[in-house]
N, C-alpha and C. Protein backbone atom coordinates (compact mmCIF):
# COMPACT_ATOMS: atom_id res chain seq x y z
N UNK A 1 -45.71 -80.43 -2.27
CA UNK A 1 -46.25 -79.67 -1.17
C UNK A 1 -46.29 -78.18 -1.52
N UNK A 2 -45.35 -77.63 -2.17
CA UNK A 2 -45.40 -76.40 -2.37
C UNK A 2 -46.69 -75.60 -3.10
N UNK A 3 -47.04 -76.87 -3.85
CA UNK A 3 -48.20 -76.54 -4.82
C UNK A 3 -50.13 -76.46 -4.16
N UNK A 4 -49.37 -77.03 -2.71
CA UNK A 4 -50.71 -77.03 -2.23
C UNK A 4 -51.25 -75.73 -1.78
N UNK A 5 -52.49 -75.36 -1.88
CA UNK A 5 -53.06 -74.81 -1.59
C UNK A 5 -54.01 -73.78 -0.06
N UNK A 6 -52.82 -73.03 0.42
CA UNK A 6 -52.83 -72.65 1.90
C UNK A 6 -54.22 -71.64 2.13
N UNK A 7 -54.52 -71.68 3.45
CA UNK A 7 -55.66 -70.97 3.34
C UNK A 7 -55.14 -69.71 4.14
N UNK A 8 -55.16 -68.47 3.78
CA UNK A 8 -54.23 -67.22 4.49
C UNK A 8 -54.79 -66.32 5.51
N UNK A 9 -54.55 -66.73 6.46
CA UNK A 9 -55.55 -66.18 7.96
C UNK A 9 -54.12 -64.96 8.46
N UNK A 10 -55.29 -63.80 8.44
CA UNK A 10 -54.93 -62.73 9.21
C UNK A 10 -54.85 -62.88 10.67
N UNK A 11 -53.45 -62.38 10.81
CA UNK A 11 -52.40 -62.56 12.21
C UNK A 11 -53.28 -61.69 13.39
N UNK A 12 -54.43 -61.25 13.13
CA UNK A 12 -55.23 -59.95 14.05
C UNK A 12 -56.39 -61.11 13.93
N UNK A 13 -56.92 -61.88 13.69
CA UNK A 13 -57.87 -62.99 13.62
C UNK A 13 -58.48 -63.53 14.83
N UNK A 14 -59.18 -63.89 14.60
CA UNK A 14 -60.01 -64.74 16.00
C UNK A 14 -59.49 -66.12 15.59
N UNK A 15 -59.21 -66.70 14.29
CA UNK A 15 -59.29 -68.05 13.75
C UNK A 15 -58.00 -68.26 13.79
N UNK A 16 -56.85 -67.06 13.78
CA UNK A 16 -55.39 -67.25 13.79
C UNK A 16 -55.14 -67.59 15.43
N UNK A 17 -55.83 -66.78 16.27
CA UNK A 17 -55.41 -66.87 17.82
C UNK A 17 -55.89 -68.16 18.17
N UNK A 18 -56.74 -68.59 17.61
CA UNK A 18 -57.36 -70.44 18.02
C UNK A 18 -56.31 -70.92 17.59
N UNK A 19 -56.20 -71.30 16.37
CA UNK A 19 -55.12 -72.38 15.85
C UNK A 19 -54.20 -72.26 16.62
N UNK A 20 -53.24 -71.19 16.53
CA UNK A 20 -52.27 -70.67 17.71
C UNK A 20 -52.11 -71.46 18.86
N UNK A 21 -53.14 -71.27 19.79
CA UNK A 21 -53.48 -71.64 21.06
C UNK A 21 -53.96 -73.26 20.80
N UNK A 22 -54.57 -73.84 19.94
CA UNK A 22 -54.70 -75.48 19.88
C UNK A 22 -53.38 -76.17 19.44
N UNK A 23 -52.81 -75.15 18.51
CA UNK A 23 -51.78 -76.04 18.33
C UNK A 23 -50.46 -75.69 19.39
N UNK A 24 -49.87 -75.22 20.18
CA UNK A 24 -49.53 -74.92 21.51
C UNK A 24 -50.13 -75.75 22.71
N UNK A 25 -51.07 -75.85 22.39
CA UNK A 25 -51.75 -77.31 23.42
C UNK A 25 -51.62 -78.20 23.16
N UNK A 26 -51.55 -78.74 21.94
CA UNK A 26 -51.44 -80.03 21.45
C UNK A 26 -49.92 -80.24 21.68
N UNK A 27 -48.99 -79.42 21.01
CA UNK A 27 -47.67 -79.53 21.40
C UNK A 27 -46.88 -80.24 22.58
N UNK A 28 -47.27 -79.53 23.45
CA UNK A 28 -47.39 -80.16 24.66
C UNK A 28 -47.81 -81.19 25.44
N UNK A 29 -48.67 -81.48 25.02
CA UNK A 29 -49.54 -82.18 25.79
C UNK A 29 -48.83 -83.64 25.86
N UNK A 30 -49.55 -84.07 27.40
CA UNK A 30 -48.31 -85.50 27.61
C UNK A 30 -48.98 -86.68 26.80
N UNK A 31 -49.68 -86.68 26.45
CA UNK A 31 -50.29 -88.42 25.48
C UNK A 31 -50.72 -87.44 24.21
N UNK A 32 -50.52 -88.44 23.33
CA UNK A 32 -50.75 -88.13 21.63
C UNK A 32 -51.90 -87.36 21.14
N UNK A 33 -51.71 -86.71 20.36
CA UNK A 33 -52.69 -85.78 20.12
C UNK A 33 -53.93 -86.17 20.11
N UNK A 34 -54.45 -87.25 19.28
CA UNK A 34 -55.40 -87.78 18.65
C UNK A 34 -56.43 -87.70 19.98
N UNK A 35 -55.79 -88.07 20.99
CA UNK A 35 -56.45 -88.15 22.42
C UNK A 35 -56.61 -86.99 23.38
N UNK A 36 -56.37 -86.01 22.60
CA UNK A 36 -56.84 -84.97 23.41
C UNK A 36 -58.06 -83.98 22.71
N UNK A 37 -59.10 -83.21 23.04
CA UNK A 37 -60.30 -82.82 22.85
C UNK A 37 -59.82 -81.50 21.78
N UNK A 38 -58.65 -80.73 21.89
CA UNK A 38 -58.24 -80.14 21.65
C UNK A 38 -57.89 -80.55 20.06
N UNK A 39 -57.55 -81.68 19.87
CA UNK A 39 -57.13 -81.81 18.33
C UNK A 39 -58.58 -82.44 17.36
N UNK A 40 -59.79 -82.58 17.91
CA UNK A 40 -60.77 -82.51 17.27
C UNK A 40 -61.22 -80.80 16.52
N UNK A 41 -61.10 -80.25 17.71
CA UNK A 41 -61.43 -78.68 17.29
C UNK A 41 -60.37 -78.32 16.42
N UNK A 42 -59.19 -78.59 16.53
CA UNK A 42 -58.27 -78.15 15.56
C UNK A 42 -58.48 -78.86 14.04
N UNK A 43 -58.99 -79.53 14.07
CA UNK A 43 -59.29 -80.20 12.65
C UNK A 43 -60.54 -80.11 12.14
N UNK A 44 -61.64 -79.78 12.94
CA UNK A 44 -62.37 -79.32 12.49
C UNK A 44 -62.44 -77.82 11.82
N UNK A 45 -61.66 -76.77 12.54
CA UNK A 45 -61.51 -75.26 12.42
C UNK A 45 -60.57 -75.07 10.63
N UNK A 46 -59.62 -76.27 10.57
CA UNK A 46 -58.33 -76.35 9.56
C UNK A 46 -59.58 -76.55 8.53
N UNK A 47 -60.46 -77.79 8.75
CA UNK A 47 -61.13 -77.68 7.37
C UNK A 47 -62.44 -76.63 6.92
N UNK A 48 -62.53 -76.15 7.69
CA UNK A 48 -63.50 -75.39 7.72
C UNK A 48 -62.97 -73.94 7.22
N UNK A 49 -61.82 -73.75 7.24
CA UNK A 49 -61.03 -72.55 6.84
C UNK A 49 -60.93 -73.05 5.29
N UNK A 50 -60.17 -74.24 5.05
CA UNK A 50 -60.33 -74.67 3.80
C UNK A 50 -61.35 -75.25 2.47
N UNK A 51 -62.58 -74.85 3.66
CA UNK A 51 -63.85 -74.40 2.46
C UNK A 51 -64.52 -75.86 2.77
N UNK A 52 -64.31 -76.31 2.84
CA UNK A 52 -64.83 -78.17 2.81
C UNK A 52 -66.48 -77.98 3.42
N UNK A 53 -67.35 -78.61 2.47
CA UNK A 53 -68.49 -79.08 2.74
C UNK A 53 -68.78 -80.19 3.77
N UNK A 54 -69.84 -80.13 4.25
CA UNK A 54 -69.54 -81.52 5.33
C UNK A 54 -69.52 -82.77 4.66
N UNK A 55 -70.83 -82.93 3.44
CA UNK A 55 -70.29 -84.13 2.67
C UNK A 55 -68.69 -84.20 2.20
N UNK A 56 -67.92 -83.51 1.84
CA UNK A 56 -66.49 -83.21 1.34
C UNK A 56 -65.37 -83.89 2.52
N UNK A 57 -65.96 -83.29 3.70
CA UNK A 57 -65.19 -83.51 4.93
C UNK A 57 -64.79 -84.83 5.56
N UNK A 58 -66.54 -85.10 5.56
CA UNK A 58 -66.75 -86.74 5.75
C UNK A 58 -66.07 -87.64 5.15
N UNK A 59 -66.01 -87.53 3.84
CA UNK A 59 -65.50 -88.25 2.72
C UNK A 59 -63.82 -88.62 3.41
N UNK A 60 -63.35 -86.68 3.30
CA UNK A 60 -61.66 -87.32 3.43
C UNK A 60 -61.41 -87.91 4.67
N UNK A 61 -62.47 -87.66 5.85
CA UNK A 61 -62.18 -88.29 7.39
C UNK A 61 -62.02 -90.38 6.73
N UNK A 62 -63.12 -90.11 6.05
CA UNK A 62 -63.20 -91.81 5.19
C UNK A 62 -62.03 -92.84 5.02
N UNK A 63 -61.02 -91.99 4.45
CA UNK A 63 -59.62 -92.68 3.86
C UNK A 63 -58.35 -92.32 4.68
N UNK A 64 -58.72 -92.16 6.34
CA UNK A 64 -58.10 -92.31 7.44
C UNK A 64 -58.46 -93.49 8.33
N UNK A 65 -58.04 -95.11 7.26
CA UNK A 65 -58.38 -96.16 8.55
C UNK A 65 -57.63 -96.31 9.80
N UNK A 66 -56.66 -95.58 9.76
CA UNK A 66 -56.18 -95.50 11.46
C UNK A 66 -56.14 -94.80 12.38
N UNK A 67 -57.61 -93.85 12.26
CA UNK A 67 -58.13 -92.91 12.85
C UNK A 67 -59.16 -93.86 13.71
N UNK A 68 -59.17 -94.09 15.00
CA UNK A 68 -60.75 -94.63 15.38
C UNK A 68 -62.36 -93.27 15.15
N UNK A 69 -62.61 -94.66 15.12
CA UNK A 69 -64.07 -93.54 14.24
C UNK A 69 -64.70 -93.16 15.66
N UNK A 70 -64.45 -93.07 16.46
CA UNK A 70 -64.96 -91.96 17.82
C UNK A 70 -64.11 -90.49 17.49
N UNK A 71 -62.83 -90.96 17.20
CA UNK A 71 -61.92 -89.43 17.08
C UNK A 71 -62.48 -88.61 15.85
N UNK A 72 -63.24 -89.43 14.38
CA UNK A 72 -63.52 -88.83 13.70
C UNK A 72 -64.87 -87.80 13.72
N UNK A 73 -65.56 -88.98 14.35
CA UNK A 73 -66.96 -88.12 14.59
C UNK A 73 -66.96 -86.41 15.42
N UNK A 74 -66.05 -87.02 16.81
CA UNK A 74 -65.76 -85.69 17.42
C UNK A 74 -64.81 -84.84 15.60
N UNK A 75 -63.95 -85.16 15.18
CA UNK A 75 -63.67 -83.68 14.20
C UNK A 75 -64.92 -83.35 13.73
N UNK A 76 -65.85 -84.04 13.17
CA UNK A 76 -66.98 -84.10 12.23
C UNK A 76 -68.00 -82.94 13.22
N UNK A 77 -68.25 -82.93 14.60
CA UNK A 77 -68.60 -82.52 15.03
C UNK A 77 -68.34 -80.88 15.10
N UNK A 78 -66.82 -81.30 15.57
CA UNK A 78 -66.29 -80.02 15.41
C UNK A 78 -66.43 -78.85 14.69
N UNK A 79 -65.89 -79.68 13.16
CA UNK A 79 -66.12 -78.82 12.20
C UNK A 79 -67.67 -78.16 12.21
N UNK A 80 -68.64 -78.90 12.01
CA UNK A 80 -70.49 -78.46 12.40
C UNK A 80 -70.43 -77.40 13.05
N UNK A 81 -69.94 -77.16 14.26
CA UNK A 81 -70.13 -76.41 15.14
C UNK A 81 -69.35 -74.65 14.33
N UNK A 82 -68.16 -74.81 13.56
CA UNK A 82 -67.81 -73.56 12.64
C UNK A 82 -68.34 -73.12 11.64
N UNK A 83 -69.67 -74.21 11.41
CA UNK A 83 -70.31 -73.34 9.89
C UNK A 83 -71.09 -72.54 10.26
């Protein structure tokens, strides 16, 4: 893990105060993340910081079979909406 590769968002950011605030919602929130609207945008915004093409994106959503593919499309979406 150490070796991975972080993407370094300034603390004065528009993209730092989102994450912030989605992941603070998600935290909370009374049923599992996956099911709230909030953790599509957050995964879309994470890869989109980390450079990912949408073919690229698609791919790794791919080798999550215990994701239902409604939750993926909404990230897939998501992400679209930050390029």
């Amino acid at each position: 893990m150490s070796r991975l590769r972080v993407p370094v968002i300034d603390r004065e950011s528009r993209n730092y105060e989102r994450l912030s605030s989605l992941a603070r919602t998600l935290m909370y929130a009374p049923s599992p993340a996956e099911e709230q609207p909030e953790y599509a945008e957050l995964q879309g915004l994470i890869a989109n910081l980390y450079g990912f093409s949408e073919s690229a994106f698609r791919h790794v959503l791919s080798t999550f079979p215990l994701i239902p593919d409604k939750v993926k499309s909404n990230v897939l979406f998501q992400f679209n909406n930050f390029l």
